[in-house]
PDB file of N, CA and C in Angstrom:
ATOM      1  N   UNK A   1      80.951 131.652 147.782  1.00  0.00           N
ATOM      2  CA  UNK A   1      80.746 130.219 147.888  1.00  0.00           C
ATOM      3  C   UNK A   1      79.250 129.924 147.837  1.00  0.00           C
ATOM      4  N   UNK A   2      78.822 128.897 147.201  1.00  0.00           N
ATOM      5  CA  UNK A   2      77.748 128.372 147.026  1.00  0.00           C
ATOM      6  C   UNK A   2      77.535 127.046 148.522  1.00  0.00           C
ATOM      7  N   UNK A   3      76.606 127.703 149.127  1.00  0.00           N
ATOM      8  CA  UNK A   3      75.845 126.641 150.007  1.00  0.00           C
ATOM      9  C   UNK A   3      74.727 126.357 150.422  1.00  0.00           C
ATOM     10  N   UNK A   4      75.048 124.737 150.059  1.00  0.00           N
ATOM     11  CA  UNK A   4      73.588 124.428 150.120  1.00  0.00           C
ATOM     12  C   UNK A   4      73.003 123.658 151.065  1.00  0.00           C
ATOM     13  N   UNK A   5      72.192 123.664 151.335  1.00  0.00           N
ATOM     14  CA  UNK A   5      71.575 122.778 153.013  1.00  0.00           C
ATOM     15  C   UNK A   5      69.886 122.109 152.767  1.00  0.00           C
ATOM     16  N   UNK A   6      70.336 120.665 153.289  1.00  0.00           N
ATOM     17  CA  UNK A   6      69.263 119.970 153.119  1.00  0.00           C
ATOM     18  C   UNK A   6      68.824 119.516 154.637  1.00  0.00           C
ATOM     19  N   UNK A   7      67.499 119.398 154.803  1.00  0.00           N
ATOM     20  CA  UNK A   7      66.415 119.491 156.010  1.00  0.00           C
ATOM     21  C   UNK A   7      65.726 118.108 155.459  1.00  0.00           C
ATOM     22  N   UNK A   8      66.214 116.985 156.339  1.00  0.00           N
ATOM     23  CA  UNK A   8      65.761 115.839 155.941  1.00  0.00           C
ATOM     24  C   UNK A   8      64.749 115.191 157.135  1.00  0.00           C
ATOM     25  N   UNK A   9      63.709 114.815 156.882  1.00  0.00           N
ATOM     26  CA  UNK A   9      62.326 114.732 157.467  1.00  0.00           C
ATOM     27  C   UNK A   9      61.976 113.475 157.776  1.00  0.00           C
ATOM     28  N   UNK A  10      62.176 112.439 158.701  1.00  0.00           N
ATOM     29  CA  UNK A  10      61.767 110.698 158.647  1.00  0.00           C
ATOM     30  C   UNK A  10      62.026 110.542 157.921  1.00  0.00           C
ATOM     31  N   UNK A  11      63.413 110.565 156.896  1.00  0.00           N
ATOM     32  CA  UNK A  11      64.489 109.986 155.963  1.00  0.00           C
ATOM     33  C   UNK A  11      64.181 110.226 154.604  1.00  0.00           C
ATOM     34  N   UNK A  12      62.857 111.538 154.649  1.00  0.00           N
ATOM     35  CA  UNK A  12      63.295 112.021 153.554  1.00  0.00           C
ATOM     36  C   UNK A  12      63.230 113.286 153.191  1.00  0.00           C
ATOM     37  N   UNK A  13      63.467 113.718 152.339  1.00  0.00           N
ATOM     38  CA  UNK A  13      64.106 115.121 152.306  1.00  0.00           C
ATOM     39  C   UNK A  13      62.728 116.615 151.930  1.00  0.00           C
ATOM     40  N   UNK A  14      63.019 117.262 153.214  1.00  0.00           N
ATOM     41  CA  UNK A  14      61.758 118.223 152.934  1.00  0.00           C
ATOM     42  C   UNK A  14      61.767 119.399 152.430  1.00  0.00           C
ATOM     43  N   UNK A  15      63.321 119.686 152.480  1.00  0.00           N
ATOM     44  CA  UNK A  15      63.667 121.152 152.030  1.00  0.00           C
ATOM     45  C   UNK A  15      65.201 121.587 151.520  1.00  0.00           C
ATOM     46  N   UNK A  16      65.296 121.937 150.558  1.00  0.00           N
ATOM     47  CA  UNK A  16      66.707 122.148 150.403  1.00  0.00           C
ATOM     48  C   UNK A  16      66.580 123.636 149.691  1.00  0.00           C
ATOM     49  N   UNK A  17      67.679 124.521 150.498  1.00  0.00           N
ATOM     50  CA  UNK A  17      68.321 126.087 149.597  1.00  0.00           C
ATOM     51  C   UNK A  17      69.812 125.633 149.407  1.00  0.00           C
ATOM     52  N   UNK A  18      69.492 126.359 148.430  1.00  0.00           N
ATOM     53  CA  UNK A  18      70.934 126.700 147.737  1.00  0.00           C
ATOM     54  C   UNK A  18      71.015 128.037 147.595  1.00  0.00           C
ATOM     55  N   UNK A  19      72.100 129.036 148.362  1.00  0.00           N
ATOM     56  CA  UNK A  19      72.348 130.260 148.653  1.00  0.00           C
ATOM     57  C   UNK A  19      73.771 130.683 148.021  1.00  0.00           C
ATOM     58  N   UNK A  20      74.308 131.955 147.251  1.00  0.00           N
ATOM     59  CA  UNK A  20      75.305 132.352 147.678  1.00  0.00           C
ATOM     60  C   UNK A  20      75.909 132.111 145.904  1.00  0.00           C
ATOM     61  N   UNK A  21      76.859 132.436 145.712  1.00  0.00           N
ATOM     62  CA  UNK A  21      77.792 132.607 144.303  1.00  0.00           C
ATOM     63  C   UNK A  21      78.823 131.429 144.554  1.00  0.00           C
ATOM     64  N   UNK A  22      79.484 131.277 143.575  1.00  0.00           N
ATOM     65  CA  UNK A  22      80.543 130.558 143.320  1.00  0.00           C
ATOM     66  C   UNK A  22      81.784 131.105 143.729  1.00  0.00           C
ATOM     67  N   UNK A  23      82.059 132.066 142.672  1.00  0.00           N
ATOM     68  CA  UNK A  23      83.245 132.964 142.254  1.00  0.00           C
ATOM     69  C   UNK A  23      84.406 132.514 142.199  1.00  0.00           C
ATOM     70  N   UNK A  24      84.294 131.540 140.807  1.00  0.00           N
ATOM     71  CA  UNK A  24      84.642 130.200 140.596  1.00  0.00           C
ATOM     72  C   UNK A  24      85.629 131.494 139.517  1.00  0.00           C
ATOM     73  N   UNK A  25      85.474 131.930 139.021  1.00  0.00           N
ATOM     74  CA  UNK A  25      85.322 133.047 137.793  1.00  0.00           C
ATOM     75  C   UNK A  25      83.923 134.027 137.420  1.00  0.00           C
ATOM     76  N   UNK A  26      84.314 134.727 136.768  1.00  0.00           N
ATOM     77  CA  UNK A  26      84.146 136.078 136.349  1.00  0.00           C
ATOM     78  C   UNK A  26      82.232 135.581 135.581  1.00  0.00           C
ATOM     79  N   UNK A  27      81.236 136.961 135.742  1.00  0.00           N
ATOM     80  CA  UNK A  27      80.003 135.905 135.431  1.00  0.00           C
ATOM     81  C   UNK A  27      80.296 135.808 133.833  1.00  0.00           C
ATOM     82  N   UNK A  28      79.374 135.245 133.717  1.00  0.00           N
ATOM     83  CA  UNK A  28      79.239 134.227 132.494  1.00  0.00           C
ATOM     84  C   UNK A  28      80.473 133.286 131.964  1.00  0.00           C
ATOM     85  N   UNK A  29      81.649 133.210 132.925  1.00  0.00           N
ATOM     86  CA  UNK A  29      82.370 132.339 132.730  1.00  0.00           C
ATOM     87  C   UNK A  29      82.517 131.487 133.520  1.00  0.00           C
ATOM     88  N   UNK A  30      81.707 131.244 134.515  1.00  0.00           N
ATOM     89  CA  UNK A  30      81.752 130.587 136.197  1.00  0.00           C
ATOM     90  C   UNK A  30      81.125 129.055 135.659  1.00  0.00           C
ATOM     91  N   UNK A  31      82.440 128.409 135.991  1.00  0.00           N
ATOM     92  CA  UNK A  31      81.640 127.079 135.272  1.00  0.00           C
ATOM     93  C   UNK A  31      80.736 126.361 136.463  1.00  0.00           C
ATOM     94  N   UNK A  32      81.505 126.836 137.647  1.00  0.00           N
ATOM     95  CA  UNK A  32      80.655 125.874 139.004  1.00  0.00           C
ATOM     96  C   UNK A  32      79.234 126.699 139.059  1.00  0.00           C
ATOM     97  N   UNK A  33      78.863 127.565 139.016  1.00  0.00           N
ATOM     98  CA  UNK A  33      77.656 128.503 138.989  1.00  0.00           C
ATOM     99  C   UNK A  33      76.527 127.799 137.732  1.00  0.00           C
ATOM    100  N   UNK A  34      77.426 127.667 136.751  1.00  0.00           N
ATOM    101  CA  UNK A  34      76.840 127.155 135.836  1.00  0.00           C
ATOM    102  C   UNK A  34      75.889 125.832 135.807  1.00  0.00           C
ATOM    103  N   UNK A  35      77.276 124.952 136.402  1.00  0.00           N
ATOM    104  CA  UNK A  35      76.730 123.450 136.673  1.00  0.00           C
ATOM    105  C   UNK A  35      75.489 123.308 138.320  1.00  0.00           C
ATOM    106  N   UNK A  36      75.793 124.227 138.690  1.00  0.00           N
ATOM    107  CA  UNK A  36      74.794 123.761 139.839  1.00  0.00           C
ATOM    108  C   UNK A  36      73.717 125.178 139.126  1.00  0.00           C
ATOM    109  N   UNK A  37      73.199 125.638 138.316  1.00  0.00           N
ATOM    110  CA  UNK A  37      72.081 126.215 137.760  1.00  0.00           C
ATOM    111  C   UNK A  37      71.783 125.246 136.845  1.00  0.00           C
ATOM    112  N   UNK A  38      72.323 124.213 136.594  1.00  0.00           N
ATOM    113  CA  UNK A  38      71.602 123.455 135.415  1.00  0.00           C
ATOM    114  C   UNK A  38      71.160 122.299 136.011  1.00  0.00           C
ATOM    115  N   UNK A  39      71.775 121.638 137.220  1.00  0.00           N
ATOM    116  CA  UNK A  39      71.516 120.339 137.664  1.00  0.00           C
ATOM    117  C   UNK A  39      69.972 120.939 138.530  1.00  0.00           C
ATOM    118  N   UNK A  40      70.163 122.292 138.936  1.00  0.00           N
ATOM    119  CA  UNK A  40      68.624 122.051 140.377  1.00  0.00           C
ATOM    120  C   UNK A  40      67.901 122.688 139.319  1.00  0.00           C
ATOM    121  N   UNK A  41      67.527 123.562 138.205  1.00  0.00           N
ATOM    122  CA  UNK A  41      66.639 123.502 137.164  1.00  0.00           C
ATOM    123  C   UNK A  41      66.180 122.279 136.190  1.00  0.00           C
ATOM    124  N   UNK A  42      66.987 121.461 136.233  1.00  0.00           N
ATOM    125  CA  UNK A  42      66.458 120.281 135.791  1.00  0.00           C
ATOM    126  C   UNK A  42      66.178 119.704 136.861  1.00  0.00           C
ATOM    127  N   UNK A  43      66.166 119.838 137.606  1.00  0.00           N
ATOM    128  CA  UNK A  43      65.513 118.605 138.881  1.00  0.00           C
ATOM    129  C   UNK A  43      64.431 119.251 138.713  1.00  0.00           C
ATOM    130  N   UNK A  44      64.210 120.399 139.022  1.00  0.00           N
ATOM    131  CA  UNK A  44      62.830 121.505 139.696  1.00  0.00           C
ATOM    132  C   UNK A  44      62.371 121.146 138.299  1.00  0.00           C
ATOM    133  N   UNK A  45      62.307 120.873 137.040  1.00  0.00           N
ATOM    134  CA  UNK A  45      61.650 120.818 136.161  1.00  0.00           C
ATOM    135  C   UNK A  45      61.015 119.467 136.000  1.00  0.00           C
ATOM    136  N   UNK A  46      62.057 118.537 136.073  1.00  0.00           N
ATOM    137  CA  UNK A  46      61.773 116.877 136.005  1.00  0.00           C
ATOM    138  C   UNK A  46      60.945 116.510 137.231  1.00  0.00           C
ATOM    139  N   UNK A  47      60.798 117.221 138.326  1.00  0.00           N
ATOM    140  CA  UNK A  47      59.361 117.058 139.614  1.00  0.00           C
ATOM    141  C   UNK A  47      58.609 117.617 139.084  1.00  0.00           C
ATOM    142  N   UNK A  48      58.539 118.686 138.040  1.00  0.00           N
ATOM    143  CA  UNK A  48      56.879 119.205 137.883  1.00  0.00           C
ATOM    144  C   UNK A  48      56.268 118.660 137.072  1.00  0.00           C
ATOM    145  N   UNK A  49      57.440 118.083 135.928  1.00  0.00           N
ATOM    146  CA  UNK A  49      56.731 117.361 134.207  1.00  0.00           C
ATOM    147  C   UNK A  49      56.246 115.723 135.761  1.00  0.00           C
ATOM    148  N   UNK A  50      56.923 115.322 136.294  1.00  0.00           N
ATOM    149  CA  UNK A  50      56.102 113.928 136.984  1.00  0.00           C
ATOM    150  C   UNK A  50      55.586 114.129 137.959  1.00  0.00           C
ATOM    151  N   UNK A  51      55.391 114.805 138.659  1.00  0.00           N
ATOM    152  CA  UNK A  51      54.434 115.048 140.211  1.00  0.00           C
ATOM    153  C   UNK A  51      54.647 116.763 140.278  1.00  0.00           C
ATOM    154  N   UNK A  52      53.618 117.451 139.958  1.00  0.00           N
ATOM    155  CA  UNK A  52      53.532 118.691 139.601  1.00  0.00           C
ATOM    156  C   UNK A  52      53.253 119.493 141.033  1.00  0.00           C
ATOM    157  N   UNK A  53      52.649 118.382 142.123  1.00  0.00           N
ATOM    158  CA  UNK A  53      52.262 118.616 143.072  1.00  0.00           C
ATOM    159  C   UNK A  53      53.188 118.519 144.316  1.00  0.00           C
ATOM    160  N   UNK A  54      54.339 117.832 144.245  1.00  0.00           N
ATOM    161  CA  UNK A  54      54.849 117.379 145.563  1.00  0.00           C
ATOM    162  C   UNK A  54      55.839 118.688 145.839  1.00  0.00           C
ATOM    163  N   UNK A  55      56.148 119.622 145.166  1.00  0.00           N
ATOM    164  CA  UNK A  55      57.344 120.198 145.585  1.00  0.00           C
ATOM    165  C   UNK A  55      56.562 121.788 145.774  1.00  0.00           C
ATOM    166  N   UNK A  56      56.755 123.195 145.796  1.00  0.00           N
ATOM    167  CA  UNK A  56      56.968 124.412 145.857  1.00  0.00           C
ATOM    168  C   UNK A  56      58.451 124.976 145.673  1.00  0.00           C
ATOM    169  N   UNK A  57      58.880 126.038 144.704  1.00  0.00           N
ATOM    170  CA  UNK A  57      60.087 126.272 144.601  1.00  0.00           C
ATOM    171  C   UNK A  57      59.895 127.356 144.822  1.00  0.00           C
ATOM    172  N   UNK A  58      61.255 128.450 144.972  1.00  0.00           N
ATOM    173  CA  UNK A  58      61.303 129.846 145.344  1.00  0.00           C
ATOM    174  C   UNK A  58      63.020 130.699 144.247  1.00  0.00           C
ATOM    175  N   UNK A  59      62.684 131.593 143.887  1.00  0.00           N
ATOM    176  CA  UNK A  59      63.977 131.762 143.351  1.00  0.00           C
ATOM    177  C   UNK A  59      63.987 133.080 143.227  1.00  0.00           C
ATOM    178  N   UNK A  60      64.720 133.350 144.458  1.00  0.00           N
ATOM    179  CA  UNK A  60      64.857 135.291 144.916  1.00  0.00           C
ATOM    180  C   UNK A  60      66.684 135.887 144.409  1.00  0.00           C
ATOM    181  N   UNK A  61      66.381 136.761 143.932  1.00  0.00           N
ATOM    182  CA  UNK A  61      67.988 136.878 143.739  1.00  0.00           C
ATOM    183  C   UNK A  61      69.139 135.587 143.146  1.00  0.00           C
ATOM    184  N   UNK A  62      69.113 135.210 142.708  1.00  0.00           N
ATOM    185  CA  UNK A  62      70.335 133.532 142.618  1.00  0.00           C
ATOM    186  C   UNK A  62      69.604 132.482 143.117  1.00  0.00           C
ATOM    187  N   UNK A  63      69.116 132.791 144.484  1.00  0.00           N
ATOM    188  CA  UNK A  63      68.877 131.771 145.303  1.00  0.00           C
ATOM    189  C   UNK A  63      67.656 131.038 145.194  1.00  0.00           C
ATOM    190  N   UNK A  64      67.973 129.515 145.985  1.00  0.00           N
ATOM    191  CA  UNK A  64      66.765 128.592 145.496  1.00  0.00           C
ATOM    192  C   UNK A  64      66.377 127.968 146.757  1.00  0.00           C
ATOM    193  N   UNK A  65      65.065 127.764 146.472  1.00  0.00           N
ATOM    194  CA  UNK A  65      64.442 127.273 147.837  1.00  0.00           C
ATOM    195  C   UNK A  65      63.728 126.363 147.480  1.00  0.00           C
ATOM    196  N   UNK A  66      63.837 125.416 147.991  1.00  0.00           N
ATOM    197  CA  UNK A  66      62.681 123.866 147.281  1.00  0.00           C
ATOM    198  C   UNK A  66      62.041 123.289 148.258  1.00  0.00           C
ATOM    199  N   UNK A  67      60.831 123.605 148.625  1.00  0.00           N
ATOM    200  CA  UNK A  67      60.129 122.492 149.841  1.00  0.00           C
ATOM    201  C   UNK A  67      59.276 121.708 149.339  1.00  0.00           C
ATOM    202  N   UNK A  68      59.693 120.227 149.769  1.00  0.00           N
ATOM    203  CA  UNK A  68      58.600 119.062 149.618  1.00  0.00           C
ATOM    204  C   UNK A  68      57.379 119.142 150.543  1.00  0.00           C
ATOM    205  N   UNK A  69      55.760 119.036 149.394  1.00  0.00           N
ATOM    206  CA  UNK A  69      54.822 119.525 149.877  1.00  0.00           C
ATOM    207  C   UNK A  69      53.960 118.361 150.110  1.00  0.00           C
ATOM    208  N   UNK A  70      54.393 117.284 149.307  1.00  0.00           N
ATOM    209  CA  UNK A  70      53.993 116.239 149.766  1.00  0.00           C
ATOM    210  C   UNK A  70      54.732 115.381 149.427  1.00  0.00           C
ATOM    211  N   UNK A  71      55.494 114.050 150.637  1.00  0.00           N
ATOM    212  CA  UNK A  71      56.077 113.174 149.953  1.00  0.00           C
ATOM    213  C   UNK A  71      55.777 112.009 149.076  1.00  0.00           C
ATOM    214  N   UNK A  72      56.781 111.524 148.227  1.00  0.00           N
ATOM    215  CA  UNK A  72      56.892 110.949 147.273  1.00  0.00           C
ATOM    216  C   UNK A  72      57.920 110.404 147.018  1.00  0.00           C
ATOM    217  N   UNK A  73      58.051 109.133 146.718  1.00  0.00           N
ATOM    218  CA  UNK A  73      59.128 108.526 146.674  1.00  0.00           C
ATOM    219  C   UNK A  73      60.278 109.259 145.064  1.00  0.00           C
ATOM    220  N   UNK A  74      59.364 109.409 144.061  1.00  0.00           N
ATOM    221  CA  UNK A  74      60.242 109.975 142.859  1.00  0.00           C
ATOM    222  C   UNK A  74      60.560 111.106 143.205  1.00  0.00           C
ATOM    223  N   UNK A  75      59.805 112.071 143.828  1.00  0.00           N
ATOM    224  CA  UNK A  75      60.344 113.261 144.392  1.00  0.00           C
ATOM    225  C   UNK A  75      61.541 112.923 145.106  1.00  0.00           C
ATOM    226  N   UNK A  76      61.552 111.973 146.131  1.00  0.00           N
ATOM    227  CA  UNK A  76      62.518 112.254 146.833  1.00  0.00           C
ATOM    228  C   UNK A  76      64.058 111.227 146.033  1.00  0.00           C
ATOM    229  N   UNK A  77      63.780 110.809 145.168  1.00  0.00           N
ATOM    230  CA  UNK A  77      64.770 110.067 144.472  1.00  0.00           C
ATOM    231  C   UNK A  77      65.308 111.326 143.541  1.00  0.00           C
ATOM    232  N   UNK A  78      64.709 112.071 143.220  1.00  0.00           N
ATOM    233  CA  UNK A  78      65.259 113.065 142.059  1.00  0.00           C
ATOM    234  C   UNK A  78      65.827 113.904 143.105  1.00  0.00           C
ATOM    235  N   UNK A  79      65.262 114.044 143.665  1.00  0.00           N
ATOM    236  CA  UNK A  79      65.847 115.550 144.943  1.00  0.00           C
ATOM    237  C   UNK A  79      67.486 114.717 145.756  1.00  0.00           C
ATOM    238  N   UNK A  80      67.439 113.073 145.713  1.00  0.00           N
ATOM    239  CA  UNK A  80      68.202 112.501 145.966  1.00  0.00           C
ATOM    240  C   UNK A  80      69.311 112.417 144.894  1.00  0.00           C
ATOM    241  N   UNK A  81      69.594 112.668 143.391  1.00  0.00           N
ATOM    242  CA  UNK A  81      70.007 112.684 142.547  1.00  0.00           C
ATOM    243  C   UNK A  81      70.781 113.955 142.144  1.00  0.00           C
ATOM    244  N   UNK A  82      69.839 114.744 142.447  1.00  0.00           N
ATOM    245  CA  UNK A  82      70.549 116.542 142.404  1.00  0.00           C
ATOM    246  C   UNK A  82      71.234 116.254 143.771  1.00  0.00           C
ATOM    247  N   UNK A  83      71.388 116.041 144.734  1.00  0.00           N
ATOM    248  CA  UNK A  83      71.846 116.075 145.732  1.00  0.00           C
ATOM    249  C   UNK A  83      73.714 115.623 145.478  1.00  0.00           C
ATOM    250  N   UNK A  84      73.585 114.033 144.725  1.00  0.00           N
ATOM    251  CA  UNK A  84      74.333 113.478 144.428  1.00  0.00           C
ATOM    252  C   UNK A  84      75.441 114.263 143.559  1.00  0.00           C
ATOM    253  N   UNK A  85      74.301 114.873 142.801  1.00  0.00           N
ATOM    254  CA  UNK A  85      75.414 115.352 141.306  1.00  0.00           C
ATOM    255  C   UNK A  85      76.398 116.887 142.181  1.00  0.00           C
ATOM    256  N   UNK A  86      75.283 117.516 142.928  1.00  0.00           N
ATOM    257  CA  UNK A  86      75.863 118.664 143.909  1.00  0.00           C
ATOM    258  C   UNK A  86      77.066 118.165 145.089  1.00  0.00           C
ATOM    259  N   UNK A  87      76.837 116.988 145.311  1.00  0.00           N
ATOM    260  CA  UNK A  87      78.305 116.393 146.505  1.00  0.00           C
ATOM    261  C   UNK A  87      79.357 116.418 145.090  1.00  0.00           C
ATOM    262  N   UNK A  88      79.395 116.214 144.239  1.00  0.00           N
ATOM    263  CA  UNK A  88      80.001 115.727 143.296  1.00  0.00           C
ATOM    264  C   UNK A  88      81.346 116.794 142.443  1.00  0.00           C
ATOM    265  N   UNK A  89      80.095 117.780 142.689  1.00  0.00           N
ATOM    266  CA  UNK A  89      80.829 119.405 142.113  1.00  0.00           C
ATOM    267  C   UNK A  89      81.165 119.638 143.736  1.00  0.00           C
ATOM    268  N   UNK A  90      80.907 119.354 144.763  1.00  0.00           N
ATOM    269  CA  UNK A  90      81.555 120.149 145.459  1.00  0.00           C
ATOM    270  C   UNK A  90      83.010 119.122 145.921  1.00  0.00           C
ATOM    271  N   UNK A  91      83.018 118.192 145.742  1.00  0.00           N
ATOM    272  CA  UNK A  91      84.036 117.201 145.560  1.00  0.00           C
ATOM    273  C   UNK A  91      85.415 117.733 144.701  1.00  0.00           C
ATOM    274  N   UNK A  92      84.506 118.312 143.786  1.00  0.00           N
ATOM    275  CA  UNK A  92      86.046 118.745 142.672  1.00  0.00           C
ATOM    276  C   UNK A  92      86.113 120.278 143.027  1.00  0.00           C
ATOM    277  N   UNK A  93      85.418 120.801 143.682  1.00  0.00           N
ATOM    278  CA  UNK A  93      85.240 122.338 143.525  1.00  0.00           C
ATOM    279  C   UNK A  93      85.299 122.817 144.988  1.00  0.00           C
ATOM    280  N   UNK A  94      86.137 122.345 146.055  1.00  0.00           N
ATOM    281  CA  UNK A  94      85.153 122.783 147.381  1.00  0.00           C
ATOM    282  C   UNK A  94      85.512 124.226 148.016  1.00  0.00           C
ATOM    283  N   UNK A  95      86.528 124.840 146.908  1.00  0.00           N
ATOM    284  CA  UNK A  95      86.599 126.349 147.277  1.00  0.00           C
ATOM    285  C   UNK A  95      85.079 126.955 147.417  1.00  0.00           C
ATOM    286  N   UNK A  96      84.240 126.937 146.270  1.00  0.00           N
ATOM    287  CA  UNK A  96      83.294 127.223 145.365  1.00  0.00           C
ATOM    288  C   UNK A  96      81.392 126.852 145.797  1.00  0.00           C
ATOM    289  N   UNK A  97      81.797 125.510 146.365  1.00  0.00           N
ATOM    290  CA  UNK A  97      80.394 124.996 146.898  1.00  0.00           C
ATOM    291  C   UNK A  97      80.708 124.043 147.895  1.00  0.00           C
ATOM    292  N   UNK A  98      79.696 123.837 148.882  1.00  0.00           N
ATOM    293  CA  UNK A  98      79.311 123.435 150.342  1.00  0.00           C
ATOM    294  C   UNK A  98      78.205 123.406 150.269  1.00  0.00           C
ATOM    295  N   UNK A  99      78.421 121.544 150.790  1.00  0.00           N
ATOM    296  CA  UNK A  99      76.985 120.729 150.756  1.00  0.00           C
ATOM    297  C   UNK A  99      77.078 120.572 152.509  1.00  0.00           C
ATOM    298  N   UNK A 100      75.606 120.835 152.979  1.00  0.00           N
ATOM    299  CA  UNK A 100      75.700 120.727 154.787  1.00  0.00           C
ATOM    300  C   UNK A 100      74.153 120.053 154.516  1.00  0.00           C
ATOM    301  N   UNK A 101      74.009 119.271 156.217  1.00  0.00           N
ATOM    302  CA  UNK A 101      72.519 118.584 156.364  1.00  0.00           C
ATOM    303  C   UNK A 101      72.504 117.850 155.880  1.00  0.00           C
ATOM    304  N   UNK A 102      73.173 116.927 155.215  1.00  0.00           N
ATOM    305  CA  UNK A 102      72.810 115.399 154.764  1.00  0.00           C
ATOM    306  C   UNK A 102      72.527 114.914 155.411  1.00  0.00           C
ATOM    307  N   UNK A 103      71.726 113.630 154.747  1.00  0.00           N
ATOM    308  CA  UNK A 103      71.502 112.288 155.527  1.00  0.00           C
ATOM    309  C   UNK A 103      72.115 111.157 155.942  1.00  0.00           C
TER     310      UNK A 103
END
């Protein structure tokens, strides 16, 4: 199971990991693995192309670690957006992924 946990800071968000596999299916056929590697790489990409500065990422083994280094309102709207699209898959998927620490 994929879980992920957000650390939300005077209402906005300072840190989020995402830990752990799907095993949704077999690799390279894991569609939930898939969709949550494409939604937090495009987030982590779309904070650096617009505020290159507000975030630090980490990516050990699978796993992802994102701390806000300085806040920002677009930071925290995009980090609010991956958040969204991740309740979303775990909505249809909740064998697979677990969203904890919201706001």
């Amino acid at each position: 199971m994929i879980k992920v946990n957000c650390v939300v800071s005077n209402g906005l968000i300072s840190k989020i990991s995402i830990k752990g596999h799907a095993d949704y299916d077999t690799l390279g056929k894991d569609i939930v693995c898939a969709a949550v590697s494409s939604i937090v790489t495009t987030t982590i990409n779309n904070v650096i192309a617009l505020e290159d500065d507000t975030i630090k990422y980490d990516t050990k083994e699978g796993n992802v670690c994102i701390t806000v280094l300085r806040n920002s309102k677009v930071t925290d709207k995009l980090l609010n957006v991956m958040l969204n699209m991740l309740k979303e898959l775990a909505t249809d998927y909740p064998q697979n992924i677990k969203i904890g620490g919201l706001k």
